[in-house]
N, C-alpha and C. Protein backbone atom coordinates (compact mmCIF):
# COMPACT_ATOMS: atom_id res chain seq x y z
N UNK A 1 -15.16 69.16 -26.35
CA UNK A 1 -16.27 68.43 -26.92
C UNK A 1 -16.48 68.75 -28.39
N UNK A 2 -15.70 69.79 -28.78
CA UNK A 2 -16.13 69.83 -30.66
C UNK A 2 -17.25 70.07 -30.93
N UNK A 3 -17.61 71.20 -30.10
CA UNK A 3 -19.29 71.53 -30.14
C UNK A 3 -20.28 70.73 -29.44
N UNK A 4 -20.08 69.41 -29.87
CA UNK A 4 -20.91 68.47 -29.71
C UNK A 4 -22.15 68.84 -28.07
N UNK A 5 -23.36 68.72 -28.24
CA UNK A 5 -23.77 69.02 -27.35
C UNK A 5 -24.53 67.50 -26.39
N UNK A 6 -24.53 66.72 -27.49
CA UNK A 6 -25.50 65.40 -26.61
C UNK A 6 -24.50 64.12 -26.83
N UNK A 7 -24.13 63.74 -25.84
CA UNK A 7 -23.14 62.79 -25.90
C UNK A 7 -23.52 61.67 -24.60
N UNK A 8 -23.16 60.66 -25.42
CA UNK A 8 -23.35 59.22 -24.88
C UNK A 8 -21.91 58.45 -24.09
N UNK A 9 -22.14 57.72 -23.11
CA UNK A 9 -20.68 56.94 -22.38
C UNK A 9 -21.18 55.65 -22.37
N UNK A 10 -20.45 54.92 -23.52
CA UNK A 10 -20.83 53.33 -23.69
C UNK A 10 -19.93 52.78 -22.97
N UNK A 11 -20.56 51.36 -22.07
CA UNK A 11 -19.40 50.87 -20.71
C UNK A 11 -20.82 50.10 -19.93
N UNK A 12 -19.62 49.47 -19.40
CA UNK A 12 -20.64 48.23 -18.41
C UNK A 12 -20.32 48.48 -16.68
N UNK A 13 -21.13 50.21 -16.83
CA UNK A 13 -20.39 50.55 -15.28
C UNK A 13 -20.89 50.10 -13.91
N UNK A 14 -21.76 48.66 -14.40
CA UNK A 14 -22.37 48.22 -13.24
C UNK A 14 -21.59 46.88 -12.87
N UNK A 15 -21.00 46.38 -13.66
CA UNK A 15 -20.26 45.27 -13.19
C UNK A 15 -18.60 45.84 -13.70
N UNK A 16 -18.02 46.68 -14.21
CA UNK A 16 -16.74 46.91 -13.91
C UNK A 16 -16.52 48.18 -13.33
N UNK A 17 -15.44 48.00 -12.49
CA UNK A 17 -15.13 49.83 -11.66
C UNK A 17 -14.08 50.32 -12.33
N UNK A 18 -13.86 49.86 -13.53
CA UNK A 18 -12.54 50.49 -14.32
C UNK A 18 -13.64 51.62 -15.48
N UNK A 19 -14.57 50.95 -15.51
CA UNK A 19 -15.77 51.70 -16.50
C UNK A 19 -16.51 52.61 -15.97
N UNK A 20 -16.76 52.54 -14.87
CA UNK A 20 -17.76 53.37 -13.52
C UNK A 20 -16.57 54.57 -13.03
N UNK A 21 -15.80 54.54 -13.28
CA UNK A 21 -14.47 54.86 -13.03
C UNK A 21 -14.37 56.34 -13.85
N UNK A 22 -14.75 56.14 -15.80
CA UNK A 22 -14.45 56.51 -16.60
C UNK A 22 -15.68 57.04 -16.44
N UNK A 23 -16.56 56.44 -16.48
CA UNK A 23 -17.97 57.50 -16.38
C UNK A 23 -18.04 58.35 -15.88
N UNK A 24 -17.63 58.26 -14.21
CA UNK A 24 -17.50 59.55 -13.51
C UNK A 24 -16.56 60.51 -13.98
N UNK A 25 -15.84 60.10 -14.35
CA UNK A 25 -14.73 61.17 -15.39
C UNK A 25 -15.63 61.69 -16.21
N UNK A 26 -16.23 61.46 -17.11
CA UNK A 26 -16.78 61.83 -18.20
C UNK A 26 -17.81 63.25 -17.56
N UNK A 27 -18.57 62.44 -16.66
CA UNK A 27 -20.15 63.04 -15.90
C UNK A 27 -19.18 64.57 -15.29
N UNK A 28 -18.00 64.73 -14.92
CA UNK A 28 -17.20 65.88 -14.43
C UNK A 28 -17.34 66.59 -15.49
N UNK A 29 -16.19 66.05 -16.29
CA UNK A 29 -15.60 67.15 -17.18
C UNK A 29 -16.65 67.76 -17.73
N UNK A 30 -18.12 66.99 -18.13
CA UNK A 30 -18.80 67.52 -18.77
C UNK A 30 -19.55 68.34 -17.98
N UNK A 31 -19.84 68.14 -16.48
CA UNK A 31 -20.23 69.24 -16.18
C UNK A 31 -19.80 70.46 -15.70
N UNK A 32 -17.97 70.31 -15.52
CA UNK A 32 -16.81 71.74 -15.69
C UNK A 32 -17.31 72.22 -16.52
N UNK A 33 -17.88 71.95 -17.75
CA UNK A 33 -17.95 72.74 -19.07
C UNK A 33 -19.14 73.19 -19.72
N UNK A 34 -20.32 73.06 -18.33
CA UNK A 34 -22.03 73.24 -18.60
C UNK A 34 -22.44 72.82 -19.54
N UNK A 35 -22.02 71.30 -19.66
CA UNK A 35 -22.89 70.57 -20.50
C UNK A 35 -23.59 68.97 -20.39
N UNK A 36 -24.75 68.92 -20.35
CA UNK A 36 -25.67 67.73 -19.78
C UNK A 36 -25.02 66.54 -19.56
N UNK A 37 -25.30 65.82 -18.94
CA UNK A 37 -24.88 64.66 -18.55
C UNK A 37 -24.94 63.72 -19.43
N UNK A 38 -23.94 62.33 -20.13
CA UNK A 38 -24.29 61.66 -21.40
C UNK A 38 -25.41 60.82 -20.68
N UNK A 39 -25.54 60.35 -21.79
CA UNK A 39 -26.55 59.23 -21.94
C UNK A 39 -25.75 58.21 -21.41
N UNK A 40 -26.53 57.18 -20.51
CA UNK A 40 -25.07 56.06 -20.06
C UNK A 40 -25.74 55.29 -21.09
N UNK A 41 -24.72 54.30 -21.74
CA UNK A 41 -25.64 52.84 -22.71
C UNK A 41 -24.38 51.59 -22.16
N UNK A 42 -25.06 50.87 -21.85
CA UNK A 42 -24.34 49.72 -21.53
C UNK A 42 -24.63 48.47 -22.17
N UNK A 43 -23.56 48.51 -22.97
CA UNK A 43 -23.37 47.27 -23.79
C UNK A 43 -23.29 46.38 -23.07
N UNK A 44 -23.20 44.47 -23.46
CA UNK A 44 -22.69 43.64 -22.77
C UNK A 44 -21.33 44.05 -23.27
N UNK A 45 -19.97 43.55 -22.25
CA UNK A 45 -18.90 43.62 -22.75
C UNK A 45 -18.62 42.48 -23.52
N UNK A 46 -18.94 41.11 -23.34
CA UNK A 46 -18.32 40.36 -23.88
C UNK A 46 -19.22 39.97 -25.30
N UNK A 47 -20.09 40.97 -25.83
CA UNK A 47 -20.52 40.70 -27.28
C UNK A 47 -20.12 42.14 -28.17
N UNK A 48 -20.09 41.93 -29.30
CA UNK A 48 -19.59 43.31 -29.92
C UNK A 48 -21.23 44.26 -30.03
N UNK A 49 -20.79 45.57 -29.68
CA UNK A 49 -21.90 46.37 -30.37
C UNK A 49 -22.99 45.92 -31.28
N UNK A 50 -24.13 46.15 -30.84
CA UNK A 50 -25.31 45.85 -31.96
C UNK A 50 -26.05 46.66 -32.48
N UNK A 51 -27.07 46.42 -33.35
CA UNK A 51 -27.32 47.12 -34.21
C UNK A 51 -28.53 48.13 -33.11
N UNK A 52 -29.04 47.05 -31.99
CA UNK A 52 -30.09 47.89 -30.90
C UNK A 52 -29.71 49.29 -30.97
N UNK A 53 -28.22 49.43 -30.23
CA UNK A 53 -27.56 50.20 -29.34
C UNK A 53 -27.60 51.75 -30.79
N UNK A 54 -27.09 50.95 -31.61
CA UNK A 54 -26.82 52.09 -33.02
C UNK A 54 -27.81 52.63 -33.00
N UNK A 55 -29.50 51.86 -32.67
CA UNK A 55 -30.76 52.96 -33.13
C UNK A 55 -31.01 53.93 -31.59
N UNK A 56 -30.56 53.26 -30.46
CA UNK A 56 -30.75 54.25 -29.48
C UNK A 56 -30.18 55.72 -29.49
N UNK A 57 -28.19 55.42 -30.11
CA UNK A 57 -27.62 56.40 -30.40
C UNK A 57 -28.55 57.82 -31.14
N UNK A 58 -29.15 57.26 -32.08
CA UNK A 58 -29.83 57.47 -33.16
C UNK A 58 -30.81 58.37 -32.64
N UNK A 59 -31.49 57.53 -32.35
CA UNK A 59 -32.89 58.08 -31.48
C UNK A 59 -32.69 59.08 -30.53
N UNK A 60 -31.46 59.45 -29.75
CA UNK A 60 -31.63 60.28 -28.72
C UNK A 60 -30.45 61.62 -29.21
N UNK A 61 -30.61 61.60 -30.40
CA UNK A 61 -29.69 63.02 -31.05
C UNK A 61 -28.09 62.84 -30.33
N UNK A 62 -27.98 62.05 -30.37
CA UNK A 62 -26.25 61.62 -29.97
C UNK A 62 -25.84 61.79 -31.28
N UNK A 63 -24.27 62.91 -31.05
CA UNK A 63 -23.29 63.27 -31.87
C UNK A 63 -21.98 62.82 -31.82
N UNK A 64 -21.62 62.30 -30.54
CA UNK A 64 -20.71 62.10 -29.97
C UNK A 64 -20.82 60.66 -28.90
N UNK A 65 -19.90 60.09 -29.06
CA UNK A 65 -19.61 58.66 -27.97
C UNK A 65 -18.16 58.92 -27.77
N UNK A 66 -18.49 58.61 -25.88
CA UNK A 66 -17.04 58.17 -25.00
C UNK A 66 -17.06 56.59 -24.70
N UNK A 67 -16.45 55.89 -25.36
CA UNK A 67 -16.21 54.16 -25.40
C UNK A 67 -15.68 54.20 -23.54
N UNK A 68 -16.28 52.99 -23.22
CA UNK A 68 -14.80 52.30 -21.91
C UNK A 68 -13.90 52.16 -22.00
N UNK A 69 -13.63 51.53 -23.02
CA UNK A 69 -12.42 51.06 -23.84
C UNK A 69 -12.35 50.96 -25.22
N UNK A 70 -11.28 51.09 -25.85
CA UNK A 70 -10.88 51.15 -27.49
C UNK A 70 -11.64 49.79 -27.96
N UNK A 71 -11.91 48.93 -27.23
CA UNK A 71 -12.67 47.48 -27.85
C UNK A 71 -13.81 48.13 -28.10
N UNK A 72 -15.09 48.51 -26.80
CA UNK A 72 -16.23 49.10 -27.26
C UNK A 72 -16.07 50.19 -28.23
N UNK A 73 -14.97 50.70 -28.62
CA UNK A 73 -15.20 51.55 -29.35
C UNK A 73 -15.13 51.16 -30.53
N UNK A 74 -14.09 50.30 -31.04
CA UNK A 74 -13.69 50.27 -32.39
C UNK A 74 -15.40 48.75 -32.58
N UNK A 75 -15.59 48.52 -31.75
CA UNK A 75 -17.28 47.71 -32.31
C UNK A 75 -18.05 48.78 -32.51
N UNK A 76 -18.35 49.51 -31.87
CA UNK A 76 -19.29 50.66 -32.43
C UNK A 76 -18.98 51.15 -33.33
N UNK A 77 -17.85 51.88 -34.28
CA UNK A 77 -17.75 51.98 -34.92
C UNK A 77 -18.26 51.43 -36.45
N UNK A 78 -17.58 50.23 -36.26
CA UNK A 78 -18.25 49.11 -37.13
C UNK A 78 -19.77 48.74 -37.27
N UNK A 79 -20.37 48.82 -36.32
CA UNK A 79 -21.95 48.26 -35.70
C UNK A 79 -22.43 49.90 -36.64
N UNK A 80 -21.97 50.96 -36.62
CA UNK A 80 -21.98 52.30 -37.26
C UNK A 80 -22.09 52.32 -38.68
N UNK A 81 -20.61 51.72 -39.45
CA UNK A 81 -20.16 51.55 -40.86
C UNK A 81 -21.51 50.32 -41.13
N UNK A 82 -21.51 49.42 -40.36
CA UNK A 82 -22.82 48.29 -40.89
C UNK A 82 -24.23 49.13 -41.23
N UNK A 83 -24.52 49.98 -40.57
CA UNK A 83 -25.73 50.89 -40.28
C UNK A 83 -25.91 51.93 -41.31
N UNK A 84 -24.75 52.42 -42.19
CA UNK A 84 -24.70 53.45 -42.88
C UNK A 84 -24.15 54.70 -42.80
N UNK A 85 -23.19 54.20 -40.81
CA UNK A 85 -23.31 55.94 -40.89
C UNK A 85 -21.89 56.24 -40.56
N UNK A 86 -21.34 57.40 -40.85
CA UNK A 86 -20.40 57.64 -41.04
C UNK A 86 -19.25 58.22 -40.30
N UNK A 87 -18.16 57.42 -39.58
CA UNK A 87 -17.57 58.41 -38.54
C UNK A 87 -16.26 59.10 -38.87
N UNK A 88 -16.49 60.34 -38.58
CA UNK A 88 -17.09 61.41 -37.16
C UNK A 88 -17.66 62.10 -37.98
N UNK A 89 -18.20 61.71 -39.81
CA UNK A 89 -19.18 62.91 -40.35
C UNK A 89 -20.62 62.67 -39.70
N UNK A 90 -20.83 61.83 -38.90
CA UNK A 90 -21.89 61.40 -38.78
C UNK A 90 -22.29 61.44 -36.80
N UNK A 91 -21.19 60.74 -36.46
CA UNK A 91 -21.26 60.45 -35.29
C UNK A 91 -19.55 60.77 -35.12
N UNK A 92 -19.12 61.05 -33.97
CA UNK A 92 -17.67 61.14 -33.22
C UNK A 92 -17.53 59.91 -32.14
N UNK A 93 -16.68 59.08 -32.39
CA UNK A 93 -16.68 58.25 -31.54
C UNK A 93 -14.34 58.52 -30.62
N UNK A 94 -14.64 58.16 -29.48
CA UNK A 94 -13.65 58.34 -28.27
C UNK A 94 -13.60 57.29 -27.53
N UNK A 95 -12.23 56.21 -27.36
CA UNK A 95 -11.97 55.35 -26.87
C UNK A 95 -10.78 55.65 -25.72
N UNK A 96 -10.62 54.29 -24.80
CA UNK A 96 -9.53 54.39 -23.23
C UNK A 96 -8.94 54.07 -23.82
N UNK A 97 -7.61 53.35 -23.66
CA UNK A 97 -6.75 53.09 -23.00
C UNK A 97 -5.50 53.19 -24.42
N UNK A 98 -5.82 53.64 -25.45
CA UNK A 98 -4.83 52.90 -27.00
C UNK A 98 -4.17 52.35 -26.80
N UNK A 99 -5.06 51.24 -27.39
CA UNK A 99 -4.73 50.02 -27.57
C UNK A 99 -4.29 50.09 -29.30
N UNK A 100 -2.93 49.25 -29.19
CA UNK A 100 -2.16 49.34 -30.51
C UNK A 100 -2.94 49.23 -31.59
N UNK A 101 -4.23 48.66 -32.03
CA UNK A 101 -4.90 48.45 -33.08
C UNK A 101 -5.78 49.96 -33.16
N UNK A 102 -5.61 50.76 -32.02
CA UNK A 102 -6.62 52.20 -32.33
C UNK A 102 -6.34 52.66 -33.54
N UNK A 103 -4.60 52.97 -33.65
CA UNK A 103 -4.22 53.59 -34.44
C UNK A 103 -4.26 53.34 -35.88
N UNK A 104 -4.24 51.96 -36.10
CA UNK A 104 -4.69 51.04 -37.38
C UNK A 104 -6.02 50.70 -37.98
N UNK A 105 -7.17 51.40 -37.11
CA UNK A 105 -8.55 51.07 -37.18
C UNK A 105 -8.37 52.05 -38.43
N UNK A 106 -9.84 51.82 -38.74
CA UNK A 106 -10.41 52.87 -40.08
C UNK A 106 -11.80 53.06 -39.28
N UNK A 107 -11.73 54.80 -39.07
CA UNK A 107 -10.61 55.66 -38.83
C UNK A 107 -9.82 55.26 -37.67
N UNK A 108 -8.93 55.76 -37.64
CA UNK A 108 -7.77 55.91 -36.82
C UNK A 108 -8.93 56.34 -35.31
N UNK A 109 -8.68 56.01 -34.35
CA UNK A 109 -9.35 55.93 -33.34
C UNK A 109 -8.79 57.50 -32.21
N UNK A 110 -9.59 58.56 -31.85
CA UNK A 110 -9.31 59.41 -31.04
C UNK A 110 -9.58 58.07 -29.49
N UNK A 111 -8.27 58.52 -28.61
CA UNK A 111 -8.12 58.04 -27.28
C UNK A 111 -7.66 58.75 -26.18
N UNK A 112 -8.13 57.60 -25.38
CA UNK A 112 -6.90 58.82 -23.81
C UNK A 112 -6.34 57.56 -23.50
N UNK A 113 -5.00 57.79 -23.67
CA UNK A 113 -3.70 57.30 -23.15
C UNK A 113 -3.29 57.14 -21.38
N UNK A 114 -3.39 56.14 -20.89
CA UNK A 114 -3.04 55.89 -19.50
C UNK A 114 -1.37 55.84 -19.16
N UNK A 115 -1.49 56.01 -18.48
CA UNK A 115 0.15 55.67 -18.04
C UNK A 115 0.03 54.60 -17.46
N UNK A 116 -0.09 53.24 -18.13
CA UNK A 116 -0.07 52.11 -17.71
C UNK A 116 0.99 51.62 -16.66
N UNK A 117 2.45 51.77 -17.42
CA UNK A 117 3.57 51.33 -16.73
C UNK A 117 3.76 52.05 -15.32
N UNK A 118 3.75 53.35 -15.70
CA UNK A 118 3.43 54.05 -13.99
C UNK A 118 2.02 53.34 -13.16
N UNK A 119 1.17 53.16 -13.49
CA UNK A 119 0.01 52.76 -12.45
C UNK A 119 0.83 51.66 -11.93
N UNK A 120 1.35 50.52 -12.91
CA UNK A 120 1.83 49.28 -12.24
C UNK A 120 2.89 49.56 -10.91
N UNK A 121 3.74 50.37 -11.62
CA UNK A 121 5.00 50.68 -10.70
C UNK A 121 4.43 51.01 -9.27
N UNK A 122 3.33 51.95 -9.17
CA UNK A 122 2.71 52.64 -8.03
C UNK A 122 1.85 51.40 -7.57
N UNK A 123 1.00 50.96 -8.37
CA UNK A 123 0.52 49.33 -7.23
C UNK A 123 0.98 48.62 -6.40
N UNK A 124 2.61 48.09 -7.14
CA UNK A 124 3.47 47.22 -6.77
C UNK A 124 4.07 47.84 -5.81
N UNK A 125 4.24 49.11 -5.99
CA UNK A 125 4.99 50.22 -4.54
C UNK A 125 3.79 49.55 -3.35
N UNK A 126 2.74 50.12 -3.84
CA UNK A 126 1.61 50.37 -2.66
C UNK A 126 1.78 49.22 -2.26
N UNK A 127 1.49 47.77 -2.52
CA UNK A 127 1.28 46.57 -2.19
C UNK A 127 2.49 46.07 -1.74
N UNK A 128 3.51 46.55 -1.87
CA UNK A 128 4.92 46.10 -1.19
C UNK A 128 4.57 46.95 0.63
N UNK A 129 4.37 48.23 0.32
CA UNK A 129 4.27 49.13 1.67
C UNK A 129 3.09 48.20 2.63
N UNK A 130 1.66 47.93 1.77
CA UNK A 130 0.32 47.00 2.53
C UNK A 130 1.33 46.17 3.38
N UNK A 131 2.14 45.56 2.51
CA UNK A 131 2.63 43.80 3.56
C UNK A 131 3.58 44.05 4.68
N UNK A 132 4.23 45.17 4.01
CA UNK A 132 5.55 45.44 5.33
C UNK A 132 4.49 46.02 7.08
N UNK A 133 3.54 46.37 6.16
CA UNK A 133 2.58 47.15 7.57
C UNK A 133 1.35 45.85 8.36
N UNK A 134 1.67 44.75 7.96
CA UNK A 134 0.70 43.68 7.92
C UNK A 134 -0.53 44.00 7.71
N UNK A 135 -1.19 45.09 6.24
CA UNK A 135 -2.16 45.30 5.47
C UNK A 135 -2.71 46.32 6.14
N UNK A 136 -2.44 46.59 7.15
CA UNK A 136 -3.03 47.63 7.89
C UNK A 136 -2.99 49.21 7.52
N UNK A 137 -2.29 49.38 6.16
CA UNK A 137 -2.26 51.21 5.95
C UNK A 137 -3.55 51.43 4.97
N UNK A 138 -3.80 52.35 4.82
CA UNK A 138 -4.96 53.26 4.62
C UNK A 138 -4.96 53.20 2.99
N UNK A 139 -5.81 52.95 2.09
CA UNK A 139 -5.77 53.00 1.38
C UNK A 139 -5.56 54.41 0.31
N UNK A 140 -4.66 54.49 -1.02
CA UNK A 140 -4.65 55.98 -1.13
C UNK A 140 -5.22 56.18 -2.33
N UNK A 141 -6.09 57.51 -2.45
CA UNK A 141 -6.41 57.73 -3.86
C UNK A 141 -5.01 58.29 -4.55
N UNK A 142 -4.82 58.32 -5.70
CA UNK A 142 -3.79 58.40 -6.63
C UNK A 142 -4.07 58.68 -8.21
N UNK A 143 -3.69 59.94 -8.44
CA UNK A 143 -4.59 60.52 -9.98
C UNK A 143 -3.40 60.51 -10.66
N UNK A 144 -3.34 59.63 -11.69
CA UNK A 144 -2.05 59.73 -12.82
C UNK A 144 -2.58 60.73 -14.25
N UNK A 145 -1.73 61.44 -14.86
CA UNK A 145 -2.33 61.94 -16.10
C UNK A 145 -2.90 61.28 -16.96
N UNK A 146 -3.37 61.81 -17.69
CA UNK A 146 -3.64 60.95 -18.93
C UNK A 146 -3.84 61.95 -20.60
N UNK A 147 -3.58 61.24 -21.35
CA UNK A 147 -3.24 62.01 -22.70
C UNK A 147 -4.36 61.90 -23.99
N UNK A 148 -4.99 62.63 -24.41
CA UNK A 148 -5.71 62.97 -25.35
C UNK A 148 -4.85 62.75 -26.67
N UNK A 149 -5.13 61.42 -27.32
CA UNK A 149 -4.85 61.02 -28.58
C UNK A 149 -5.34 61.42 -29.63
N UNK A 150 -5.19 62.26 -30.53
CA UNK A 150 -6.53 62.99 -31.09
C UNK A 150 -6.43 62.26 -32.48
N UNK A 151 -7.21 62.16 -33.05
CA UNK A 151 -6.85 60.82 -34.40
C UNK A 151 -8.24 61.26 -35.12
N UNK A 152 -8.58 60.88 -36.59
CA UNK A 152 -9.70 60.59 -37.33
C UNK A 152 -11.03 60.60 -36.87
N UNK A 153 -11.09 59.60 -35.83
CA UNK A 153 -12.65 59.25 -35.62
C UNK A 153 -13.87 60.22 -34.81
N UNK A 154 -12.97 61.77 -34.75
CA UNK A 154 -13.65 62.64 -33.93
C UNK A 154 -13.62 64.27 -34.84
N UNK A 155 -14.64 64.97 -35.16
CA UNK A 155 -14.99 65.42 -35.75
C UNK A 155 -15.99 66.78 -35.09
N UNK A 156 -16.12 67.77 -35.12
CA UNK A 156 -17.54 68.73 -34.55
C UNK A 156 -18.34 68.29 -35.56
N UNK A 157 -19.58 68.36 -35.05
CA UNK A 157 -21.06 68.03 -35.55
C UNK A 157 -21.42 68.59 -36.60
N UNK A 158 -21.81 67.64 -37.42
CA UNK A 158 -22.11 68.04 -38.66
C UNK A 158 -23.32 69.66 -39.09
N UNK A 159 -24.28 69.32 -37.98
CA UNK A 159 -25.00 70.50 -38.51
C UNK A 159 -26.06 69.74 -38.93
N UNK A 160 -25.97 68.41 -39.41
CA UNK A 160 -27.09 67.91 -39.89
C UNK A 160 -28.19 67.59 -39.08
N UNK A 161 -29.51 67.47 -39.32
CA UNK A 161 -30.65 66.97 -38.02
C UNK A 161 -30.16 65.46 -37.96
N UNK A 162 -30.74 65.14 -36.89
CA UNK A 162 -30.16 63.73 -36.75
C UNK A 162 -30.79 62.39 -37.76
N UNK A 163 -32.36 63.01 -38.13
CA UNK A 163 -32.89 62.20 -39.08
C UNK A 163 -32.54 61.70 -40.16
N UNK A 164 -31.33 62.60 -40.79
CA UNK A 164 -30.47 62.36 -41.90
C UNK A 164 -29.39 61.55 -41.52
N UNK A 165 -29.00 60.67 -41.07
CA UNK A 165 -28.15 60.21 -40.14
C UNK A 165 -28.03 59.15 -41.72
C-alpha cells in the first residue's frame, strides 16, 4: 500500500461480478495487512469519472484508488488533472487488467496484469469437459496469478493534510 492508509475501490460491484470480484480482492489483502476497509465508490461504468466522485475522494482523506479496470482508472485520473490535483503527488491511482493504453497514459498507469490467455484456455477446457458430461459437473473455483505492474501513477502519501489537495 505505500503507506497509504485510506483507500478507495472505484467499480460498479453491483451490477458486474468481474468488479465485485476485485473488490473482494481488495477488502482481503487489505485486511491481511490490518488495514481498514476502502471506501467502495461506484461510478456509472458507461460515463467517464466526474467531478462528484473527485470531491468525495477528497472529502473522505483518500490517498490512494484501486480502479475495476484501467478505463475507470485512466477517467479518474483525468476527472483528477481537470480538478487540480496531481497524480500520485496528490492522490495514487491502480488499475485491472493493462490495457495497452495504461502504459501510454500520462502517468503511465500502475496495474495488475491477468493472465488473460490462460483464463480463456481453462474456460474453453472447462466448457468442453461441462458438454462431454451433459452439464452435469460441478462447477470449479480456479485462482490464476496475477502481476503487479508498477508504473508512475502510484506514489506513498505525500504527508500533506488532505485540505491542500
Amino acid at each position: 500500500t505505500l503507506g497509504h492508509q485510506r483507500l478507495a475501490f472505484m467499480g460498479d460491484t453491483k451490477k458486474y461480478f468481474w468488479a465485485r470480484g476485485r473488490y473482494i480482492g481488495c477488502c482481503d489483502a487489505l485486511a491481511e495487512a490490518n488495514l481498514v476497509q476502502p471506501m467502495l465508490v461506484e461510478p456509472k461504468y458507461d460515463e467517464p469519472v466526474g467531478i462528484e466522485l473527485v470531491y468525495e475522494l477528497k472529502h473522505n482523506d483518500i490517498t490512494a484508488v484501486v480502479a475495476a479496470n484501467d478505463y475507470i482508472a485512466m477517467s479518474l485520473i483525468s476527472a483528477l488533472h481537470k480538478e487540480g490535483l496531481r497524480v500520485p503527488e496528490d492522490i495514487s491511482v491502480v488499475g485491472f487488467d493493462d490495457h495497452p493504453m495504461s502504459a501510454l497514459f500520462q502517468p503511465p498507469l500502475t496495474t495488475v496484469k491477468l493472465p488473460v490467455r490462460e483464463a480463456a484456455i481453462i474456460a474453453v477446457n472447462e466448457l468442453e469437459e461441462r458438454l462431454m458430461v451433459g452439464g452435469k459437473s460441478i462447477p470449479k473455483k480456479i485462482i490464476l496469478p496475477s502481476e503487479l505492474v508498477v508504473r508512475e501513477s502510484t506514489a506513498p502519501p505525500s504527508g500533506q493534510a488532505q485540505d491542500d489537495f
